[in-house]
Every structure is written in C-alpha cells, then in structure tokens.
N, C-alpha and C. Protein backbone atom coordinates (compact mmCIF):
# COMPACT_ATOMS: atom_id res chain seq x y z
N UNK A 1 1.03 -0.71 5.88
CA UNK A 1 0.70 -0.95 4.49
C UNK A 1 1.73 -0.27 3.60
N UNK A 2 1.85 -0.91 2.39
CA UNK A 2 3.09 -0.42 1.54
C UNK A 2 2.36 -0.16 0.43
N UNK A 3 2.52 0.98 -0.48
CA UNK A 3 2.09 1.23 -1.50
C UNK A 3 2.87 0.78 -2.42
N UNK A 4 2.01 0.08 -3.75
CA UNK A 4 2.89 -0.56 -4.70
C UNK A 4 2.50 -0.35 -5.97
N UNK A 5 1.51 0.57 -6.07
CA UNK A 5 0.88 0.85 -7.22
C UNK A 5 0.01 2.77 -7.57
N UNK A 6 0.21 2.94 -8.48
CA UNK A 6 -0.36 4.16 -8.26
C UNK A 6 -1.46 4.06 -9.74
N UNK A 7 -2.89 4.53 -9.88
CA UNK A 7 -3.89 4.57 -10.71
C UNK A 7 -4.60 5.79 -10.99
N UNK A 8 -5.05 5.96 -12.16
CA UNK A 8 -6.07 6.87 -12.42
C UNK A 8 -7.75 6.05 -12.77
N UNK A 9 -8.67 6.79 -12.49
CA UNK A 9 -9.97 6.39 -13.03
C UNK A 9 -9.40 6.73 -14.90
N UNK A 10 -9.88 5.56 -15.39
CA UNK A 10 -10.16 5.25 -16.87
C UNK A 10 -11.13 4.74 -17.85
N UNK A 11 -12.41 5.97 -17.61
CA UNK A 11 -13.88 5.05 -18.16
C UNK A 11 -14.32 4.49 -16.76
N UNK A 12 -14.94 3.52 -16.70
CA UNK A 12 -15.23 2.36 -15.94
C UNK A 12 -14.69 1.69 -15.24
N UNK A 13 -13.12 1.96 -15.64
CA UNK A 13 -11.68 1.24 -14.77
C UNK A 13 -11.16 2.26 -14.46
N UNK A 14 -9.74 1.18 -14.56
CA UNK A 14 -8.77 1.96 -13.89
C UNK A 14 -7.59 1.78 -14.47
N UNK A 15 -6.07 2.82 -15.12
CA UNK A 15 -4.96 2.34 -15.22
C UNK A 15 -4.32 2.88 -14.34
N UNK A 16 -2.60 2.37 -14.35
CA UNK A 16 -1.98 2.14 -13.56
C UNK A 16 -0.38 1.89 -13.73
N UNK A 17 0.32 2.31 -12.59
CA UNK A 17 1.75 1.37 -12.58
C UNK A 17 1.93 0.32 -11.20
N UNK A 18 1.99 -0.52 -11.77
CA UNK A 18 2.69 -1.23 -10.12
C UNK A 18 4.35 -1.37 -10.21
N UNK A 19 4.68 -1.28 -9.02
CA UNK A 19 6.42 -1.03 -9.01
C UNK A 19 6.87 -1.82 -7.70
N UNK A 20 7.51 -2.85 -7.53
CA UNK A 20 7.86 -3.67 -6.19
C UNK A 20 9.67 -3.66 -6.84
N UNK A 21 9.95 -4.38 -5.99
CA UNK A 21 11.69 -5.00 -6.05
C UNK A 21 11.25 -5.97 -7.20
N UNK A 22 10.46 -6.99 -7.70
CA UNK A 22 10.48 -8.04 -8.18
C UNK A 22 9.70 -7.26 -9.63
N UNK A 23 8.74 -6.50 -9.69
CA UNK A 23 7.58 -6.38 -10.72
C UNK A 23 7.28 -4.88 -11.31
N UNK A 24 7.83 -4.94 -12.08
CA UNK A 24 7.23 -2.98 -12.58
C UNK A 24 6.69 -3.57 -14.02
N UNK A 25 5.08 -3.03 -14.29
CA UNK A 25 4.24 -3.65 -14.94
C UNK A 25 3.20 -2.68 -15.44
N UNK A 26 2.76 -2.01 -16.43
CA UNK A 26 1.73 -1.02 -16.67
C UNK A 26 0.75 -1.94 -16.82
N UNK A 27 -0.48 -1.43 -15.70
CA UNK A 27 -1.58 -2.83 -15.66
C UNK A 27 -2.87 -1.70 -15.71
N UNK A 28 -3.96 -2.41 -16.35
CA UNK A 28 -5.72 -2.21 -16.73
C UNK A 28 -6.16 -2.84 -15.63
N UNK A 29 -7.08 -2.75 -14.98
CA UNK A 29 -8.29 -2.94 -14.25
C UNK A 29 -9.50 -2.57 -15.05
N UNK A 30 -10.04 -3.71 -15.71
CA UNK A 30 -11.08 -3.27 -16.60
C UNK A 30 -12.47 -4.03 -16.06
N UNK A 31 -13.74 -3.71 -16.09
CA UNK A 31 -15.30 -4.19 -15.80
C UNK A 31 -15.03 -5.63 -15.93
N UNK A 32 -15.35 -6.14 -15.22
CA UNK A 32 -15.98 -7.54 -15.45
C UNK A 32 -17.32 -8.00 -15.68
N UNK A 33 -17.89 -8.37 -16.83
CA UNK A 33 -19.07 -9.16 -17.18
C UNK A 33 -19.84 -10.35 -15.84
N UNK A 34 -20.66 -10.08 -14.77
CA UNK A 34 -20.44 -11.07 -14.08
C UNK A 34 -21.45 -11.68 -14.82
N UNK A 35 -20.97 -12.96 -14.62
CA UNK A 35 -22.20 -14.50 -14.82
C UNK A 35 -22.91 -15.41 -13.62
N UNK A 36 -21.86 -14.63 -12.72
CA UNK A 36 -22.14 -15.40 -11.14
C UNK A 36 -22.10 -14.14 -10.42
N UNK A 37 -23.03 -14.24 -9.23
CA UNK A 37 -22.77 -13.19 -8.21
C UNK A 37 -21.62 -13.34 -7.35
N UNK A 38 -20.62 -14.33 -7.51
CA UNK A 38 -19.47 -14.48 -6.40
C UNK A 38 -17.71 -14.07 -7.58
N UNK A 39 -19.01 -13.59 -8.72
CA UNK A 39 -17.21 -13.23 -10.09
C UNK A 39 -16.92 -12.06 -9.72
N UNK A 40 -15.84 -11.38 -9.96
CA UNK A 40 -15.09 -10.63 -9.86
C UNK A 40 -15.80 -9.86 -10.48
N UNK A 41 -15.69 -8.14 -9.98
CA UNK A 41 -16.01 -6.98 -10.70
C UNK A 41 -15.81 -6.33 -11.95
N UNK A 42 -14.02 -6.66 -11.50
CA UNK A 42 -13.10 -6.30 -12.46
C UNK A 42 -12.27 -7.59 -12.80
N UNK A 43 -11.36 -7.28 -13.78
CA UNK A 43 -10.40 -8.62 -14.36
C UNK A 43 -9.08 -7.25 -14.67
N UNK A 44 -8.17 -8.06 -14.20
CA UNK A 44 -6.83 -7.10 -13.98
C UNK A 44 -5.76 -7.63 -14.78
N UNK A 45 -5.29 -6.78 -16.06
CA UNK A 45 -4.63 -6.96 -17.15
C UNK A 45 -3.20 -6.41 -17.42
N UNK A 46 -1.95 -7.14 -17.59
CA UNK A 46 -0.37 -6.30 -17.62
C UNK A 46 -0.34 -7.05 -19.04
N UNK A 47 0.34 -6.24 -19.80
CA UNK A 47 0.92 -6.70 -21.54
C UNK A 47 -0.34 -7.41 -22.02
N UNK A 48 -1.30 -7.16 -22.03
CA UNK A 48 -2.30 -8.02 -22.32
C UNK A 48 -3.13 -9.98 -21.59
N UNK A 49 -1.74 -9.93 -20.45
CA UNK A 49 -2.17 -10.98 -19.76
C UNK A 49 -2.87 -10.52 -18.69
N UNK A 50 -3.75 -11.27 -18.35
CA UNK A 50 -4.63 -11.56 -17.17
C UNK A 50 -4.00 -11.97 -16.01
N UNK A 51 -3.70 -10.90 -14.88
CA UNK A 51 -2.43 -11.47 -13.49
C UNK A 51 -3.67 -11.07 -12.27
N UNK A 52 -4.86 -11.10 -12.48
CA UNK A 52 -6.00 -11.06 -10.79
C UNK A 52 -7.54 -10.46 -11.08
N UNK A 53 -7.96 -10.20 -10.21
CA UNK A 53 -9.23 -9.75 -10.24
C UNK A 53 -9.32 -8.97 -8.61
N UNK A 54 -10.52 -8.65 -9.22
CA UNK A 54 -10.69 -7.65 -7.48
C UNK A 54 -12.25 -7.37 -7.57
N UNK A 55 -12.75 -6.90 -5.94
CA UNK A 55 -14.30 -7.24 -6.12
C UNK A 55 -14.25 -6.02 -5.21
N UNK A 56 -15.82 -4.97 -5.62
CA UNK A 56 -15.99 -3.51 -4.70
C UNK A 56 -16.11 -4.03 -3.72
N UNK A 57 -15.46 -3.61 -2.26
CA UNK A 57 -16.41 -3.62 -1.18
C UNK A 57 -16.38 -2.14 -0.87
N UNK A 58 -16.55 -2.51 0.40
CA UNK A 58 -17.07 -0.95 1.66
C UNK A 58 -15.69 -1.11 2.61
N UNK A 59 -15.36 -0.17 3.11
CA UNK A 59 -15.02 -0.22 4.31
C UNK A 59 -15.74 0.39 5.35
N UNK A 60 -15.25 -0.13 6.86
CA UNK A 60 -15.94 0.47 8.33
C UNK A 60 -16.52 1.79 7.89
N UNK A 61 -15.39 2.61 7.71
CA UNK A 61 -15.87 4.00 7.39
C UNK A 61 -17.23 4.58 6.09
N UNK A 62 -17.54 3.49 5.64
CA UNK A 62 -18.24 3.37 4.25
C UNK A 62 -18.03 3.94 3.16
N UNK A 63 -16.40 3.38 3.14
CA UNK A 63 -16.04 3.99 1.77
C UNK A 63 -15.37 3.12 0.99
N UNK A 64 -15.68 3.54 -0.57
CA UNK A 64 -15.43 2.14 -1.31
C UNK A 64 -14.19 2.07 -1.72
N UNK A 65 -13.62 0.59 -1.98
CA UNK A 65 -12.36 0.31 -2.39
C UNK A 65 -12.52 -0.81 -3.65
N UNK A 66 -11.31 -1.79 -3.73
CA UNK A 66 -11.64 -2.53 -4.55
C UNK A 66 -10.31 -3.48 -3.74
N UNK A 67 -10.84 -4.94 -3.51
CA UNK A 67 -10.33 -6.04 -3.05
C UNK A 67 -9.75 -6.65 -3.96
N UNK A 68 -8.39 -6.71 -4.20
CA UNK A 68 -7.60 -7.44 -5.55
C UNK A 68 -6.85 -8.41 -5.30
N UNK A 69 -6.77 -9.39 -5.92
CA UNK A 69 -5.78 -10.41 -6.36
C UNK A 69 -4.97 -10.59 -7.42
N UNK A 70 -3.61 -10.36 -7.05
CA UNK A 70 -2.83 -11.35 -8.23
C UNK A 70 -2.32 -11.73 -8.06
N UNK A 71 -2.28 -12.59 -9.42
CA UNK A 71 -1.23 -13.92 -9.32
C UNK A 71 -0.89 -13.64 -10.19
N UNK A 72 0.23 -14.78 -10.81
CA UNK A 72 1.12 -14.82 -12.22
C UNK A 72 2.56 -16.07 -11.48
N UNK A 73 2.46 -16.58 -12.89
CA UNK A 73 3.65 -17.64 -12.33
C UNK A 73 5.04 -17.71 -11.81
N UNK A 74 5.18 -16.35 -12.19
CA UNK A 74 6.42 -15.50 -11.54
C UNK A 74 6.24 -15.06 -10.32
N UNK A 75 5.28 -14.57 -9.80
CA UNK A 75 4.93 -14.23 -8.43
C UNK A 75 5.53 -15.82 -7.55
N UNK A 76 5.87 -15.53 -6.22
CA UNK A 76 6.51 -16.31 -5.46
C UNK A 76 4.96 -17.19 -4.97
N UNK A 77 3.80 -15.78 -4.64
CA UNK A 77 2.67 -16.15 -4.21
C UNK A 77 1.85 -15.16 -4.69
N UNK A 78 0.40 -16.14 -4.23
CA UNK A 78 -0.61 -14.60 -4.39
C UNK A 78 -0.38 -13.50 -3.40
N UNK A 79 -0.38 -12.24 -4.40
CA UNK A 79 -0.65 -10.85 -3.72
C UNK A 79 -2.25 -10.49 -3.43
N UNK A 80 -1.79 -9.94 -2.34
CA UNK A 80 -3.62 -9.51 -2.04
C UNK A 80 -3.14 -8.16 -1.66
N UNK A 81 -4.18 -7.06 -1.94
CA UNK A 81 -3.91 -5.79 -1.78
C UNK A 81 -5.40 -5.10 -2.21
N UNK A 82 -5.43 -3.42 -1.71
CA UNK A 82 -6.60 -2.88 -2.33
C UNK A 82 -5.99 -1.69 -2.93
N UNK A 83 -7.23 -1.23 -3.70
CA UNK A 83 -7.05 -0.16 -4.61
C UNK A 83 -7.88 0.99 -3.94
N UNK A 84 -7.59 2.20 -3.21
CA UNK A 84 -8.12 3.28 -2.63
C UNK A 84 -8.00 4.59 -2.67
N UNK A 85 -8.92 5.37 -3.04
CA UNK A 85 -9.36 6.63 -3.50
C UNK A 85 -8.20 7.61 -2.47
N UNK A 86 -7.83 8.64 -3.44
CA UNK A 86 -7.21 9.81 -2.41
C UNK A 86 -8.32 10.84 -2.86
N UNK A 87 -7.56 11.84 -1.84
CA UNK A 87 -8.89 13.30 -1.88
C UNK A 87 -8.38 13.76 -3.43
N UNK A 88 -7.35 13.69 -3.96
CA UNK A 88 -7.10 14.19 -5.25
C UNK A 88 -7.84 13.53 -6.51
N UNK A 89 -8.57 12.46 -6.14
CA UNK A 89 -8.52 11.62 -7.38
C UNK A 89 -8.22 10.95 -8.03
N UNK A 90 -6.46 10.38 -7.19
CA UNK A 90 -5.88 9.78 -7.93
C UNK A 90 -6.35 8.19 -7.14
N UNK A 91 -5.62 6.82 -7.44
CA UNK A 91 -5.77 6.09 -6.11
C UNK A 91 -4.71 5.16 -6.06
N UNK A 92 -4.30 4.64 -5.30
CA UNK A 92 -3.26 3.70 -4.48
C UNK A 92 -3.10 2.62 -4.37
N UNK A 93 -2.51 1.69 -4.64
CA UNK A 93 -2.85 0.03 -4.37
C UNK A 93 -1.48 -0.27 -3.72
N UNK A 94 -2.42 -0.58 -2.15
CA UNK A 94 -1.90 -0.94 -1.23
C UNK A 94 -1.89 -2.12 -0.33
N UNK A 95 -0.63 -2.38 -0.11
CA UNK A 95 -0.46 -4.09 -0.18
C UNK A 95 -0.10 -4.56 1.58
N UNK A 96 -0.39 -5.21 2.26
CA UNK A 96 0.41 -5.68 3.45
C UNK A 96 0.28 -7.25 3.90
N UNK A 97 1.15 -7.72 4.17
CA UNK A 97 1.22 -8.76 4.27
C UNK A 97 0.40 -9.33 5.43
C-alpha cells in the first residue's frame, strides 16, 4: 500500500493533503446527508469540486476506516483507497492498486 494522503479529524470530517506524481490537491471529507441506505457517508471535496465519496466500514481487526472513491476527469481512472486512523491521531489515505 502507498500512502497518498495525509488528514486530520475536522468536526465531523476530515481535512487533508493528497500528493501523487499526477495530483497535489487540499481536499474536505465532509458528512453526507444520506437519503438512501446504500449513499455515501461522506462526499469528498478539492477547490470546492466534488472528486468521490467514501462509506465507514470495519475491518477484520474491528477497526474503523473509511472506503473512498475518486474520480475527476483528469484522473486516468477511478482511485479507490482508505482513510485510516494512526495511534497519534492523525490518519492516512492509503491507496493500492
């Protein structure tokens, strides 16, 4: 796994930098309103555009993360990656193909 993002808890979310060869982007992870039980948790925001969403799960170990997607028309493809807690507090978004 490659780390491509680094976050703090912010309120209810989360901010952030993501940094690749292609994308360095100061991005929000903010609550999502669901209307459906299959919507996204969160809705994931760079310059004010909307580039994914991500939904809590669990892992084996029973600990929580957050399952993300983005896209954007510049992206080659969708990225899939999660967002995961360190012992410090801070957390990680980590990507593998």
């Amino acid at each position: 796994m490659t780390t491509i993002g680094t976050f703090t808890r912010d309120g209810d979310g989360f901010t952030g930098n993501i940094a690749t060869l292609a994308i360095k982007a100061k991005v929000a992870i903010r609550p999502n309103t669901k209307m459906v039980e299959q919507a996204p948790d969160y809705r994931i925001y760079a310059s004010g555009a909307e580039i994914g969403a991500a939904w809590s799960k669990k892992s084996d170990a029973d600990k929580p993360y957050l399952s993300i997607k983005l896209d954007d028309p510049s992206f080659a493809g969708t990225i899939f990656c999660r967002l995961v807690s360190r012992d410090d507090g801070s957390h990680l978004l980590v990507w593998s193909r």
